[in-house]
PDB file of N, CA and C in Angstrom:
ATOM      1  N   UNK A   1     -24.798 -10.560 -70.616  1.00  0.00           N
ATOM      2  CA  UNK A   1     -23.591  -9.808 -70.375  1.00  0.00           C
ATOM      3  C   UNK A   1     -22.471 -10.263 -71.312  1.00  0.00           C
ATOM      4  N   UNK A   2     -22.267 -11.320 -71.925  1.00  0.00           N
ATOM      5  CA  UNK A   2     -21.209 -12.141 -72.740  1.00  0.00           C
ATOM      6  C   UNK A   2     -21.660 -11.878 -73.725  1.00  0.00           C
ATOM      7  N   UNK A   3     -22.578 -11.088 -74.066  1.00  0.00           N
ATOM      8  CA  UNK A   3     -22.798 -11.124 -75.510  1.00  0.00           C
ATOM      9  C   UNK A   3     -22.171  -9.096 -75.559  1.00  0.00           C
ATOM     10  N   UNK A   4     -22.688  -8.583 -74.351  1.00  0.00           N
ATOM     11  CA  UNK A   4     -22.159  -6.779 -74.608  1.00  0.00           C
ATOM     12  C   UNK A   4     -20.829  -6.730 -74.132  1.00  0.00           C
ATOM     13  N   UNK A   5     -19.747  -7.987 -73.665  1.00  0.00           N
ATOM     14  CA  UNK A   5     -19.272  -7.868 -73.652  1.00  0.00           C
ATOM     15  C   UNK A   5     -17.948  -8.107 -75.156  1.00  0.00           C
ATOM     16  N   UNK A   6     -18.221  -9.402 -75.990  1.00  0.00           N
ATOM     17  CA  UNK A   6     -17.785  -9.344 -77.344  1.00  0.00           C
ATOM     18  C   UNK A   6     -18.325  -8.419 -78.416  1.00  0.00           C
ATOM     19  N   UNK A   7     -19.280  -7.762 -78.076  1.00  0.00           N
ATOM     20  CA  UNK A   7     -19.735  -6.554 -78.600  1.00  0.00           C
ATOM     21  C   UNK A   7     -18.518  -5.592 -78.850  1.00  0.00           C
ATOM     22  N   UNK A   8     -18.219  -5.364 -77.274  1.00  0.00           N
ATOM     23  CA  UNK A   8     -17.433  -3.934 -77.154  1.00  0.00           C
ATOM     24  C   UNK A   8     -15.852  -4.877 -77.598  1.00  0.00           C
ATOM     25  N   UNK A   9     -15.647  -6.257 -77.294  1.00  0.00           N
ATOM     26  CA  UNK A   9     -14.239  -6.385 -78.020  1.00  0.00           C
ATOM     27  C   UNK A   9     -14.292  -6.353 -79.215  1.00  0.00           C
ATOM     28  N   UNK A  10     -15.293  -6.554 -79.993  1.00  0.00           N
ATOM     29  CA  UNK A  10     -15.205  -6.380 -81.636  1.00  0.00           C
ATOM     30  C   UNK A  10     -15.140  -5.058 -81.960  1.00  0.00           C
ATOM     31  N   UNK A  11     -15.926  -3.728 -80.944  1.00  0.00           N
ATOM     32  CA  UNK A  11     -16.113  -2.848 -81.541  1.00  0.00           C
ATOM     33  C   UNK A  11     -14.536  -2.026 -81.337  1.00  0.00           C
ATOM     34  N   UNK A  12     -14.120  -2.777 -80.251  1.00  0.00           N
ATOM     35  CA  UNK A  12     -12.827  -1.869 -80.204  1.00  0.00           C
ATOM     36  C   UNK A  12     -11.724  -2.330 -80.833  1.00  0.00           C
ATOM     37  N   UNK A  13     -11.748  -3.261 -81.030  1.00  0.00           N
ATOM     38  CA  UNK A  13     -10.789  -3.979 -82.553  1.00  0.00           C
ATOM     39  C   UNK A  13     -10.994  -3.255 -83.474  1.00  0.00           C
ATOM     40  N   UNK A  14     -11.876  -3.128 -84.203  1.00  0.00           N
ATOM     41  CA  UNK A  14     -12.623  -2.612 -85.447  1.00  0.00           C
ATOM     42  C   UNK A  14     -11.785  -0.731 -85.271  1.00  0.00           C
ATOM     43  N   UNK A  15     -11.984   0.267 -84.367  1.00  0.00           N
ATOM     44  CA  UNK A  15     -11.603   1.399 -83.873  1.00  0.00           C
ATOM     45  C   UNK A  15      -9.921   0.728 -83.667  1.00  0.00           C
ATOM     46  N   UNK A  16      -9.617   0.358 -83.081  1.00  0.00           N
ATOM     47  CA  UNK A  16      -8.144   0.022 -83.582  1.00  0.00           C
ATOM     48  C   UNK A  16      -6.998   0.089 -84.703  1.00  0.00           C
ATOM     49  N   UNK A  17      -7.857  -0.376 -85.411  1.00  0.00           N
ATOM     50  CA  UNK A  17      -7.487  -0.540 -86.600  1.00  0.00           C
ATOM     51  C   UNK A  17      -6.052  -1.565 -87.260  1.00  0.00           C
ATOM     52  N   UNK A  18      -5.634  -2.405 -86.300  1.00  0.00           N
ATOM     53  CA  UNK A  18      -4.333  -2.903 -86.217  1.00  0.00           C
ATOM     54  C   UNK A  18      -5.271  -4.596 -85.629  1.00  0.00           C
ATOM     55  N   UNK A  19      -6.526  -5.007 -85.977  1.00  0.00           N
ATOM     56  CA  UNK A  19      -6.880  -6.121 -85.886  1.00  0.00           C
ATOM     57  C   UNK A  19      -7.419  -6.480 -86.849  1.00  0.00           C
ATOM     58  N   UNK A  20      -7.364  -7.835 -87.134  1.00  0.00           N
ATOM     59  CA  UNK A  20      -8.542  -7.825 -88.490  1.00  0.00           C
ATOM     60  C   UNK A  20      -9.165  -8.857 -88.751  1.00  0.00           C
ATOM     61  N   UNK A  21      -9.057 -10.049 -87.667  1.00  0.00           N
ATOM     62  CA  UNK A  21      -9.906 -10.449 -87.359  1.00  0.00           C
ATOM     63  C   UNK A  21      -9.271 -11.050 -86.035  1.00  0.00           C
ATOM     64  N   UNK A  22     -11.176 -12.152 -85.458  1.00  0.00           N
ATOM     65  CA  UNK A  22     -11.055 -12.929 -84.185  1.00  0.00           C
ATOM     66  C   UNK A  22     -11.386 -14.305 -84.072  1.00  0.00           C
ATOM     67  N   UNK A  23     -10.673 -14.775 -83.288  1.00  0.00           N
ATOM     68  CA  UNK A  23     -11.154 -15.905 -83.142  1.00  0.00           C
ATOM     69  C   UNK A  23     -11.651 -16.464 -81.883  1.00  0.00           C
ATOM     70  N   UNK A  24     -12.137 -17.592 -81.731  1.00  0.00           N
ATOM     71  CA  UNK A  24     -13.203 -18.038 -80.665  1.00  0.00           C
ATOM     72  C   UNK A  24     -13.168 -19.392 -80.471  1.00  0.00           C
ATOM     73  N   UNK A  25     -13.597 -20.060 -79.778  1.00  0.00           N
ATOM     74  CA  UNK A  25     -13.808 -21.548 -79.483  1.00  0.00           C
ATOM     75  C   UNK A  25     -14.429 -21.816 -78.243  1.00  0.00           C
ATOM     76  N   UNK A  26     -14.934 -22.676 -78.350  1.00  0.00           N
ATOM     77  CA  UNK A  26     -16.271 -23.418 -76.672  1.00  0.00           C
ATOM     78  C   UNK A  26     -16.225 -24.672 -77.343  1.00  0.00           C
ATOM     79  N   UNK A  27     -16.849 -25.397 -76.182  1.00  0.00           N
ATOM     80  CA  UNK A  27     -16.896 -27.065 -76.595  1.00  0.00           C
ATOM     81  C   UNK A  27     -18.115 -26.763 -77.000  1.00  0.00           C
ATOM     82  N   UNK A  28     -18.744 -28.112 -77.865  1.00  0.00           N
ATOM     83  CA  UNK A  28     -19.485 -28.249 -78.607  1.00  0.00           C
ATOM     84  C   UNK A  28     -20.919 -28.281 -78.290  1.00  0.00           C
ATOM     85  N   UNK A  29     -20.690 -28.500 -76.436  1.00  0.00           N
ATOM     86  CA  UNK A  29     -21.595 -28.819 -75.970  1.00  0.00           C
ATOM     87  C   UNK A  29     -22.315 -27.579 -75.223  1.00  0.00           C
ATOM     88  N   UNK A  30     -21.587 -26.679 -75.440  1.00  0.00           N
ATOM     89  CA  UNK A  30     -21.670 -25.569 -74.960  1.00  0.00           C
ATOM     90  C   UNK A  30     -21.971 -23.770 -75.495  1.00  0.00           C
ATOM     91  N   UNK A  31     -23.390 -24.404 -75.712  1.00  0.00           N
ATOM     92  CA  UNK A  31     -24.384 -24.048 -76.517  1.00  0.00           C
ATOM     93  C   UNK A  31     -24.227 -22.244 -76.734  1.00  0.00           C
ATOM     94  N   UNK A  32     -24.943 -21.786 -74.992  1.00  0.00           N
ATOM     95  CA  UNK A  32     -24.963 -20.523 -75.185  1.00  0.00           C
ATOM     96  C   UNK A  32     -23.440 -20.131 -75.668  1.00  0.00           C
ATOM     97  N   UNK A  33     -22.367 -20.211 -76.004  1.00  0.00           N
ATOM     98  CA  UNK A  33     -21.436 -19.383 -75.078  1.00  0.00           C
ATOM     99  C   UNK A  33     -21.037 -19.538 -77.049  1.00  0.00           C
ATOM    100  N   UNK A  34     -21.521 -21.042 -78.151  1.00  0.00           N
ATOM    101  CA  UNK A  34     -21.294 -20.499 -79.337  1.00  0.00           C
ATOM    102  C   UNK A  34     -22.563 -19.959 -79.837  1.00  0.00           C
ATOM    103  N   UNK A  35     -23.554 -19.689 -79.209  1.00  0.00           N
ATOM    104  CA  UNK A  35     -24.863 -18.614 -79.641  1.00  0.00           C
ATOM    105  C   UNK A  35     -23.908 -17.404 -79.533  1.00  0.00           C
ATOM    106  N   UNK A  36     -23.424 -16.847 -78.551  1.00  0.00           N
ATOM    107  CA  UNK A  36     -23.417 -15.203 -78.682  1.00  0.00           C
ATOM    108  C   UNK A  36     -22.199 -14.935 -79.314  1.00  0.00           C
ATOM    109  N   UNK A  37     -21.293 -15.722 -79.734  1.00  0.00           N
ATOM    110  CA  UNK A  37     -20.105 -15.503 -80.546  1.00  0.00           C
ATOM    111  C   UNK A  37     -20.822 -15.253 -82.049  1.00  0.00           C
ATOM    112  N   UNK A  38     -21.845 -16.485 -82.816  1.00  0.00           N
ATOM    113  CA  UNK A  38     -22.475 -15.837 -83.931  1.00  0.00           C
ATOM    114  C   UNK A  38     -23.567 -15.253 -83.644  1.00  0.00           C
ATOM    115  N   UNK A  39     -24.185 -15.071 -82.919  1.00  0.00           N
ATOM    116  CA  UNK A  39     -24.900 -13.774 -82.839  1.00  0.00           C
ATOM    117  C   UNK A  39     -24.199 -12.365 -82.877  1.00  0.00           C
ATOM    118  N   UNK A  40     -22.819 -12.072 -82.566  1.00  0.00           N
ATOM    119  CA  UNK A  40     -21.705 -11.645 -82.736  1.00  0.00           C
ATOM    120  C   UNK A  40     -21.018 -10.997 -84.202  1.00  0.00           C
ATOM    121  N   UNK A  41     -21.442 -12.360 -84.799  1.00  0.00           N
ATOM    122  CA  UNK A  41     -21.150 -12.159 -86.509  1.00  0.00           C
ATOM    123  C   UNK A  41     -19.793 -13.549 -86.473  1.00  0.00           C
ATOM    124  N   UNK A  42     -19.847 -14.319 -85.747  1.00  0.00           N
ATOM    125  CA  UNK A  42     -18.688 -15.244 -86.046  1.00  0.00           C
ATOM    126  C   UNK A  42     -19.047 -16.295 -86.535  1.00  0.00           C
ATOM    127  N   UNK A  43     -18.070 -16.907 -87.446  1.00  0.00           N
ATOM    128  CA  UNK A  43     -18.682 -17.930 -88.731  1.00  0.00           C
ATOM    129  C   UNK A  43     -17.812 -19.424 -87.952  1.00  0.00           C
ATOM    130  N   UNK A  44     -18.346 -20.259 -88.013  1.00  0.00           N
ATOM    131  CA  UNK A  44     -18.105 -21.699 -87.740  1.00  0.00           C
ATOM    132  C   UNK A  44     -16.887 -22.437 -88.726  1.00  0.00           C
ATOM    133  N   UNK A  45     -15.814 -22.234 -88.114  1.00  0.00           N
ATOM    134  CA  UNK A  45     -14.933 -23.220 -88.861  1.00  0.00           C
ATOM    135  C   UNK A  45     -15.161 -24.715 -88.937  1.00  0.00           C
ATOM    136  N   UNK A  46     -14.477 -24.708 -90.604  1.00  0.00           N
ATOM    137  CA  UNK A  46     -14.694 -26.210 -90.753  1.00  0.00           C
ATOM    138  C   UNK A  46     -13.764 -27.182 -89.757  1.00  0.00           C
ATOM    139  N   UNK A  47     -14.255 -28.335 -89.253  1.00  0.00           N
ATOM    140  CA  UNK A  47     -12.867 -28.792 -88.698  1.00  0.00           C
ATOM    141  C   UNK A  47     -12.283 -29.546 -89.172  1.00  0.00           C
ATOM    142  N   UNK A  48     -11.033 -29.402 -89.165  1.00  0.00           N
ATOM    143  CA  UNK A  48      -9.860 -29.867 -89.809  1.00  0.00           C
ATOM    144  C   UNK A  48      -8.759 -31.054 -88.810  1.00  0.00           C
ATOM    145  N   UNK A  49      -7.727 -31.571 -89.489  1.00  0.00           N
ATOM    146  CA  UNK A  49      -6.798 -32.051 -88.792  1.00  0.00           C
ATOM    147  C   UNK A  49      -6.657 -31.498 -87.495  1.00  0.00           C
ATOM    148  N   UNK A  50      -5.813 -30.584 -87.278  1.00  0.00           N
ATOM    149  CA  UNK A  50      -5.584 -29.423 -86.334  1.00  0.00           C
ATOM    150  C   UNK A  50      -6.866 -29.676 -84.686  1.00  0.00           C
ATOM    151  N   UNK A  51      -8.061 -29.166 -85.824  1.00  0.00           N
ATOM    152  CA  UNK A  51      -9.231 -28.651 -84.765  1.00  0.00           C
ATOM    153  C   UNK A  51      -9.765 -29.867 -84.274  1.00  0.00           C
ATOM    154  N   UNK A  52      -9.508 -31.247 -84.487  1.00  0.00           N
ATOM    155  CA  UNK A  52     -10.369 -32.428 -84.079  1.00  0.00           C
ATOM    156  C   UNK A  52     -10.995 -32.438 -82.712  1.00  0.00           C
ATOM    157  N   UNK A  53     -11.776 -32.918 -82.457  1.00  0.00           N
ATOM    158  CA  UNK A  53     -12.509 -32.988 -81.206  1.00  0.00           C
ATOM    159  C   UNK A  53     -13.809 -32.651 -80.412  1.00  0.00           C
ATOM    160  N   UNK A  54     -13.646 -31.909 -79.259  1.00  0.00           N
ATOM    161  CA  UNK A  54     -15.040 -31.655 -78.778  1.00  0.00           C
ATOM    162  C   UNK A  54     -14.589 -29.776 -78.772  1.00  0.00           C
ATOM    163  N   UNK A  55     -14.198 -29.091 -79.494  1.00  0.00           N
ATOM    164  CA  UNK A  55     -14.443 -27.729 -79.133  1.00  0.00           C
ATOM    165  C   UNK A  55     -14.565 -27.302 -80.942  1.00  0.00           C
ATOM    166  N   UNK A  56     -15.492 -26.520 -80.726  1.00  0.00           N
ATOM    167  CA  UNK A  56     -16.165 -25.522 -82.169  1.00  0.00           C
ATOM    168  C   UNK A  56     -15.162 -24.145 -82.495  1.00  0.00           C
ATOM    169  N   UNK A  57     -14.637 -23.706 -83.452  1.00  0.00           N
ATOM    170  CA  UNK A  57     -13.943 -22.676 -83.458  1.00  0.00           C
ATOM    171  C   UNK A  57     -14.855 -21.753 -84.282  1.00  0.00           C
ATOM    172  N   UNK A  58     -14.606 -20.456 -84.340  1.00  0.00           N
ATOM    173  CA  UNK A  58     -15.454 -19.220 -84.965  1.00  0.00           C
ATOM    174  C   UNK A  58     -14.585 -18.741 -84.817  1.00  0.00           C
ATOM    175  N   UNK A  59     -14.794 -17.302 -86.078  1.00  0.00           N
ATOM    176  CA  UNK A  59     -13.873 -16.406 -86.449  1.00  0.00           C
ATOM    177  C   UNK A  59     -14.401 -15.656 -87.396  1.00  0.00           C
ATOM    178  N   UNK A  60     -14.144 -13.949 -86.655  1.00  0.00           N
ATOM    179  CA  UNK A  60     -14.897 -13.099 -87.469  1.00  0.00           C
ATOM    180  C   UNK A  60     -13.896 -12.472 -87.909  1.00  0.00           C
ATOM    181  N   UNK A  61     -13.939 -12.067 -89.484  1.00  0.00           N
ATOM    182  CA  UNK A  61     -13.359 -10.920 -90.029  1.00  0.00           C
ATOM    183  C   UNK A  61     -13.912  -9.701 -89.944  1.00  0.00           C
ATOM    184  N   UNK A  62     -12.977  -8.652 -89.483  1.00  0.00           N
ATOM    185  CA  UNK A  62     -13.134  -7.288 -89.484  1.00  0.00           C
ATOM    186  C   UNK A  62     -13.049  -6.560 -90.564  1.00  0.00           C
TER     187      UNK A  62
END
């Protein structure tokens, strides 16, 4: 269900036309939940200063 559900938020971003991209984050440990974000199409940020820690960020361009 978490995966048809970022489905339909990407697809309705995209039909929007006033988004252009998304972003995402789960802890690291928390497997499924960054499976269906790139299964999704979302790319793994590097982490930086900012992002240190236990959560993964993703972010898809539209």
């Amino acid at each position: 269900m978490a995966s048809e559900m970022v489905e339909g938020l990407i697809t309705w971003c995209q039909t929007s036309g006033v988004v252009s991209s998304l972003s995402g984050g789960a802890e690291a440990d928390n497997l499924p939940s960054i499976k269906v974000l790139e299964k999704n199409g979302f790319v793994r940020e590097r982490n930086d200063e900012f992002h240190q820690g236990n959560t993964v960020f993703l972010t898809l361009m539209l």
